[in-house]
Each structure stands twice: as C-alpha cells, then as structure tokens.
PDB file of N, CA and C in Angstrom:
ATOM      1  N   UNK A   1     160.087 110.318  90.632  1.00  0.00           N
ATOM      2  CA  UNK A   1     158.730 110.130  91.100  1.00  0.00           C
ATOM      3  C   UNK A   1     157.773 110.166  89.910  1.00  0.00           C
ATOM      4  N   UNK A   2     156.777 108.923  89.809  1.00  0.00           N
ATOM      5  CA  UNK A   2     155.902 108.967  88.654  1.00  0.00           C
ATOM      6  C   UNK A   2     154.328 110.225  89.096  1.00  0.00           C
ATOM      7  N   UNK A   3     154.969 111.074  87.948  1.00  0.00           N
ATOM      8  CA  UNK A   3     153.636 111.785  87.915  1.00  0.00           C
ATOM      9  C   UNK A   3     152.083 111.624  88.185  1.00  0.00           C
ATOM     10  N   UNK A   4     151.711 110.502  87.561  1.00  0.00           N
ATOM     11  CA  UNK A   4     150.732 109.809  87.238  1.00  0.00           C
ATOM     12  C   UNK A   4     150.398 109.097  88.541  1.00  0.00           C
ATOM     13  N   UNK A   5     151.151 108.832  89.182  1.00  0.00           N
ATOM     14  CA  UNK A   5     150.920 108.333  90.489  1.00  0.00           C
ATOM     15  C   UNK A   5     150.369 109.572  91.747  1.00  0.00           C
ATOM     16  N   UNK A   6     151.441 110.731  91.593  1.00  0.00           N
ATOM     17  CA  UNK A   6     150.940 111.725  92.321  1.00  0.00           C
ATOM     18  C   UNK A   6     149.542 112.254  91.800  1.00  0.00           C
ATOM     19  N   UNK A   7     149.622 112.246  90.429  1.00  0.00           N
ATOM     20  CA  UNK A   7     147.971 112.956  90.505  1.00  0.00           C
ATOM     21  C   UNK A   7     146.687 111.901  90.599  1.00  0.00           C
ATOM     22  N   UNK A   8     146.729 110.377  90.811  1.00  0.00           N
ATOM     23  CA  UNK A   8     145.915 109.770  91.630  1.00  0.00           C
ATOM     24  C   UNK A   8     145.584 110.209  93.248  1.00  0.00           C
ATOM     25  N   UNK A   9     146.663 110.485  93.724  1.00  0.00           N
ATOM     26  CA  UNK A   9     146.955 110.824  95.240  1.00  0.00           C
ATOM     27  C   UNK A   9     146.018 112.410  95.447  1.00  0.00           C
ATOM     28  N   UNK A  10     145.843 113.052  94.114  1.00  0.00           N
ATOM     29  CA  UNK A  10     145.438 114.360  94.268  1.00  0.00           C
ATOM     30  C   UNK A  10     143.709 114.387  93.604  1.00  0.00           C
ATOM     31  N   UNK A  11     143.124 113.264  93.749  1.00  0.00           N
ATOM     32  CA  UNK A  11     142.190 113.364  92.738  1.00  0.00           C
ATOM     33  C   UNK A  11     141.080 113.928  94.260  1.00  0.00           C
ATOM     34  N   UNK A  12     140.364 114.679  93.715  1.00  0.00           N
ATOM     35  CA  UNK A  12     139.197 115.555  94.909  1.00  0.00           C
ATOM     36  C   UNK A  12     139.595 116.826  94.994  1.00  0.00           C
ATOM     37  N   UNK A  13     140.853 116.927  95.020  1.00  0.00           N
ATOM     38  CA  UNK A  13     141.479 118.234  95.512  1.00  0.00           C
ATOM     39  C   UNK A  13     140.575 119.406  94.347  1.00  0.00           C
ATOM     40  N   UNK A  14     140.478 120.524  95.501  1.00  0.00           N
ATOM     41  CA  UNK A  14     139.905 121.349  94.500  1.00  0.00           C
ATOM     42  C   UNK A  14     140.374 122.804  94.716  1.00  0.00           C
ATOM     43  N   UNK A  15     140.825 122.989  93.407  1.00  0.00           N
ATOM     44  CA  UNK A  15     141.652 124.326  92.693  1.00  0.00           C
ATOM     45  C   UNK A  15     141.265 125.796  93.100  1.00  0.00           C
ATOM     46  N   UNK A  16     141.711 126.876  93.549  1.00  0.00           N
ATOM     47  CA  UNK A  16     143.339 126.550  94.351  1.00  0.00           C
ATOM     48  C   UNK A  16     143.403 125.671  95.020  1.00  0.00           C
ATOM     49  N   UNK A  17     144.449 125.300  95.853  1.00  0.00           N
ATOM     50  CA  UNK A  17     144.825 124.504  96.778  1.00  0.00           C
ATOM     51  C   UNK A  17     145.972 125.186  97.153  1.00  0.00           C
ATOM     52  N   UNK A  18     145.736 125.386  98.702  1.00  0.00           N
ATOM     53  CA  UNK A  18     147.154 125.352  99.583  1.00  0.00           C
ATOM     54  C   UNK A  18     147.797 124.155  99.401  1.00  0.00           C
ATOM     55  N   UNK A  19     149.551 124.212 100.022  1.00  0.00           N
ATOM     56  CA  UNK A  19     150.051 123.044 100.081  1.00  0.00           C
ATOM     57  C   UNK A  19     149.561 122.272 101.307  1.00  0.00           C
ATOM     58  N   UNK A  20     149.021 122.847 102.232  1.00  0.00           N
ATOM     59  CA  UNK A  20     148.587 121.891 103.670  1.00  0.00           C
ATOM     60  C   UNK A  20     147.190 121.061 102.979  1.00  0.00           C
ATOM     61  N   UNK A  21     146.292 121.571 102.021  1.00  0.00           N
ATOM     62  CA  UNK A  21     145.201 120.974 101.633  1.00  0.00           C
ATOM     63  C   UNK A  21     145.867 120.168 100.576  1.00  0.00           C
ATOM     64  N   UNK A  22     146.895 120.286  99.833  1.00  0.00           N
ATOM     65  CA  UNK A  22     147.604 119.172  99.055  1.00  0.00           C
ATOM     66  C   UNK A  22     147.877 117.853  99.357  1.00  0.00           C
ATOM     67  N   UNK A  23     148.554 118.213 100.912  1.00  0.00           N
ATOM     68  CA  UNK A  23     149.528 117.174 101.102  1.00  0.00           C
ATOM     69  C   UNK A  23     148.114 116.557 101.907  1.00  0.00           C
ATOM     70  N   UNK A  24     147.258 117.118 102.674  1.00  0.00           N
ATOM     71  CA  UNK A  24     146.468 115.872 103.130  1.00  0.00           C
ATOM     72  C   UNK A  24     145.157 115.722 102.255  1.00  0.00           C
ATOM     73  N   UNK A  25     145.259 116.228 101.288  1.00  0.00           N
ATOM     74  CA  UNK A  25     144.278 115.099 100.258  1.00  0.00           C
ATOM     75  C   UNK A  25     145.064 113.536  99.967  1.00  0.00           C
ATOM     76  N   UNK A  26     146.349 113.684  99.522  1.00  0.00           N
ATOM     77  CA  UNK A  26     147.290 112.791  99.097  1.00  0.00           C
ATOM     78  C   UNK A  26     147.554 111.905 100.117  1.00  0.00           C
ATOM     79  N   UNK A  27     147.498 112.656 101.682  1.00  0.00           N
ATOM     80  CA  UNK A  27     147.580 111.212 102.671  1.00  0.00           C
ATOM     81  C   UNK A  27     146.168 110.805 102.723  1.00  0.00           C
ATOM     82  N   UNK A  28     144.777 111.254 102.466  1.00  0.00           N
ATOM     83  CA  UNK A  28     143.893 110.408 102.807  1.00  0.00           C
ATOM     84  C   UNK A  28     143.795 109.306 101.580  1.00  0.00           C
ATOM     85  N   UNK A  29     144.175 109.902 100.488  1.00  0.00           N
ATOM     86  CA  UNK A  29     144.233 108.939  99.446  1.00  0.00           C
ATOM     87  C   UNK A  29     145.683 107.621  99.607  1.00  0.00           C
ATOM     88  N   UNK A  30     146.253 107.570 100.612  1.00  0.00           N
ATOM     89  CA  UNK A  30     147.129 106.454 100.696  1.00  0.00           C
ATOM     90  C   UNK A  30     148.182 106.714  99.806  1.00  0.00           C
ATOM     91  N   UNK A  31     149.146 108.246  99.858  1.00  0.00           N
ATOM     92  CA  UNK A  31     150.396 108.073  98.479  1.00  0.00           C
ATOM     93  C   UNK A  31     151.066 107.407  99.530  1.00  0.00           C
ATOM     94  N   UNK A  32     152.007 107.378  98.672  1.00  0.00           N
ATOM     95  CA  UNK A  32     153.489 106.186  98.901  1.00  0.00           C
ATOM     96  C   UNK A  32     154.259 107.611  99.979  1.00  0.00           C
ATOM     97  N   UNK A  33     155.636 106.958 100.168  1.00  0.00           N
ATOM     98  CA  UNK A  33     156.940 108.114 100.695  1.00  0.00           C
ATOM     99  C   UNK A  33     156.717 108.541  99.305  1.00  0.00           C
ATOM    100  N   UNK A  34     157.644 108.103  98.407  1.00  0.00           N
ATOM    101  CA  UNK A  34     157.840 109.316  97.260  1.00  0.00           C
ATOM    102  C   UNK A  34     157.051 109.920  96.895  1.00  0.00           C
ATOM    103  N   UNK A  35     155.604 110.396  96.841  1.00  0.00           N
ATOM    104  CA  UNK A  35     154.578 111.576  96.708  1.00  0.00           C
ATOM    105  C   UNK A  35     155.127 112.053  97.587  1.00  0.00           C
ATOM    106  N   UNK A  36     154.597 111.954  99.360  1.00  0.00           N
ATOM    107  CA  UNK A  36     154.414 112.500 100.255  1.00  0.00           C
ATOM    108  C   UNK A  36     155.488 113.542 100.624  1.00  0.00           C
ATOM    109  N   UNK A  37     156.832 113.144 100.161  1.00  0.00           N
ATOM    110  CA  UNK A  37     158.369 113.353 100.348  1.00  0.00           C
ATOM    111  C   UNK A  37     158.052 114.729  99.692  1.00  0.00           C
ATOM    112  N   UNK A  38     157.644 114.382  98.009  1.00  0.00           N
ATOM    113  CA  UNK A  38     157.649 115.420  96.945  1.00  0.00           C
ATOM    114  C   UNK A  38     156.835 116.480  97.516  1.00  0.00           C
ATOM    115  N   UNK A  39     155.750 116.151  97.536  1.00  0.00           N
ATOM    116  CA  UNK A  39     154.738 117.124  98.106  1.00  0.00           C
ATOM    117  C   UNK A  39     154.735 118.204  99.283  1.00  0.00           C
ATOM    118  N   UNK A  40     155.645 117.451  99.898  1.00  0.00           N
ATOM    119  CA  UNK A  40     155.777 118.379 101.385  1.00  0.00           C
ATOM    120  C   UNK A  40     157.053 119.329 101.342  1.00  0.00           C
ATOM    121  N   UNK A  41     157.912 119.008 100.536  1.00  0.00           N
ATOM    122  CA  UNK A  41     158.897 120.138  99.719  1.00  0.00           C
ATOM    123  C   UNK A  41     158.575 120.903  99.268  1.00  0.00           C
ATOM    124  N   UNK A  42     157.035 121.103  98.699  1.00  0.00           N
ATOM    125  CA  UNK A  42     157.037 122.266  97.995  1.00  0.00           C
ATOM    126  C   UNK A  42     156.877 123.382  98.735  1.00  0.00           C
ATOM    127  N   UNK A  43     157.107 124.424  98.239  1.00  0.00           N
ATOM    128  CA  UNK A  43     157.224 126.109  98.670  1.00  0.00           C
ATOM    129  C   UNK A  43     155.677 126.452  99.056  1.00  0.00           C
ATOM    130  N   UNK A  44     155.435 126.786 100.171  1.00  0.00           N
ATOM    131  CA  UNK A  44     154.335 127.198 100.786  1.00  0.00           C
ATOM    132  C   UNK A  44     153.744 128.279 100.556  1.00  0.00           C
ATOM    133  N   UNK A  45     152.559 127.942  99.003  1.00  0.00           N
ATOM    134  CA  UNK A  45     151.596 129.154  98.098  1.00  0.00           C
ATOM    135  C   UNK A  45     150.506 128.437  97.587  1.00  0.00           C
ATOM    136  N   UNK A  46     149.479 128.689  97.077  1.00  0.00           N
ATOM    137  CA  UNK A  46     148.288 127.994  96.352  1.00  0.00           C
ATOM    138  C   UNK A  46     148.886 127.515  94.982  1.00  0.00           C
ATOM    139  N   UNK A  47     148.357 126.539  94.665  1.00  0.00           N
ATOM    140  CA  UNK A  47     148.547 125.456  93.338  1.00  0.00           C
ATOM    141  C   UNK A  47     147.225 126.182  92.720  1.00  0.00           C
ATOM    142  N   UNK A  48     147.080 126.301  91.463  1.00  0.00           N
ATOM    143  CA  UNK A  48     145.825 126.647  90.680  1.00  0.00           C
ATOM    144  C   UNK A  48     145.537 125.707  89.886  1.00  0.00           C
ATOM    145  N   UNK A  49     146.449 124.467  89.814  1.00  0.00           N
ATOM    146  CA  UNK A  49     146.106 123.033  88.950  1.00  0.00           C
ATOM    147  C   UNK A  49     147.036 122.385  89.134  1.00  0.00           C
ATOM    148  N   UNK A  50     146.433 120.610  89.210  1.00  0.00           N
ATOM    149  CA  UNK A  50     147.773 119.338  88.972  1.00  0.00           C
ATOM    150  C   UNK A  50     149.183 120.133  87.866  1.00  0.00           C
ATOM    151  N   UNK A  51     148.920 120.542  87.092  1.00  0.00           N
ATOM    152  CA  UNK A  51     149.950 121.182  86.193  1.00  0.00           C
ATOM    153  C   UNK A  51     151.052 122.162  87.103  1.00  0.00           C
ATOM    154  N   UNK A  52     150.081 122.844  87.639  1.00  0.00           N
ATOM    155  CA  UNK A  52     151.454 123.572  88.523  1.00  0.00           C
ATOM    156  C   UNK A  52     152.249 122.943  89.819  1.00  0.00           C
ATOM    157  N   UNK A  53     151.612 121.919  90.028  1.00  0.00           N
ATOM    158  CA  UNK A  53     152.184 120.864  90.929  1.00  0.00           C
ATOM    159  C   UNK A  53     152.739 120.329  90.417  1.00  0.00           C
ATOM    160  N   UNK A  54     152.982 119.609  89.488  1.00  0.00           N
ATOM    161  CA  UNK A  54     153.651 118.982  88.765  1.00  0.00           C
ATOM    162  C   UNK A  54     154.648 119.373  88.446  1.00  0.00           C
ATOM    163  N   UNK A  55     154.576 121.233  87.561  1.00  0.00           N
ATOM    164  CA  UNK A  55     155.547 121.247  87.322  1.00  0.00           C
ATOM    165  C   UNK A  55     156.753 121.879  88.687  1.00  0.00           C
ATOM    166  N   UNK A  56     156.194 122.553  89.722  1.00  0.00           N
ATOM    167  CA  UNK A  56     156.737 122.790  90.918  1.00  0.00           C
ATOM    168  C   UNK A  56     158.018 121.617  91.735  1.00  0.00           C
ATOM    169  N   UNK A  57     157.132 119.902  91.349  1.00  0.00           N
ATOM    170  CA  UNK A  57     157.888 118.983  91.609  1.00  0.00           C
ATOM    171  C   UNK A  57     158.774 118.942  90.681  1.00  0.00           C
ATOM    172  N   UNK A  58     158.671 119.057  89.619  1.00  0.00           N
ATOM    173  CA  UNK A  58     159.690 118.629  88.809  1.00  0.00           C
ATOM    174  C   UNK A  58     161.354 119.433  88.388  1.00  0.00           C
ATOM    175  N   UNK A  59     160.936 120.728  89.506  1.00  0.00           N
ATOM    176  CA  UNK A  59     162.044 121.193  89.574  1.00  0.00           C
ATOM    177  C   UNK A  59     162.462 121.144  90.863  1.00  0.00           C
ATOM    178  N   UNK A  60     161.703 120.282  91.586  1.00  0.00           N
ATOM    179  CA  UNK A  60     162.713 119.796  92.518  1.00  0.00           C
ATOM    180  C   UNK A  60     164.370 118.968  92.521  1.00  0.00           C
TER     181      UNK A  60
END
C-alpha cells in the first residue's frame, strides 16, 4: 500500500485521532480498498500523527 496515497485520504484529520475518526476521514475523502483495508486493521487507540499511522500500517 502506497503511503502517500493514504496520507491524501487523511488530510483534515486532526491529531489525536481515534481509529473510528481515521477511517471516516479517509472514506469521506474517497480512499481506494487498499487504504480502507489498511486502516480498519489497525488496533483500536489514538494516532498522535500520519507518522504513527504509518508506521502502525507498516507493520501490518
């Protein structure tokens, strides 16, 4: 999954963020399956930046 793509999908979102306020910033912004897929896997806690999302996905 391109990074760069998910953090278009996340642009508004504002820090913290739950994952329920994650994943529907990213559907009003129109992500693809592969964001939405990524995003909704993650472990249910506040994000404090695209960085910790990022790196959260990437050890998926």
């Amino acid at each position: 999954m391109n990074p760069i793509e998910m953090q278009k999908c996340l642009g508004g979102v504002h820090y913290p963020a739950s994952k329920r306020e994650i994943v529907d910033q990213a559907k009003e912004h129109g992500a693809g399956k592969d964001v939405m897929g990524a995003l909704k896997s993650l472990p249910e806690k506040e994000y404090d930046s695209p960085a910790a999302i990022n790196k959260e996905v990437s050890q998926q």
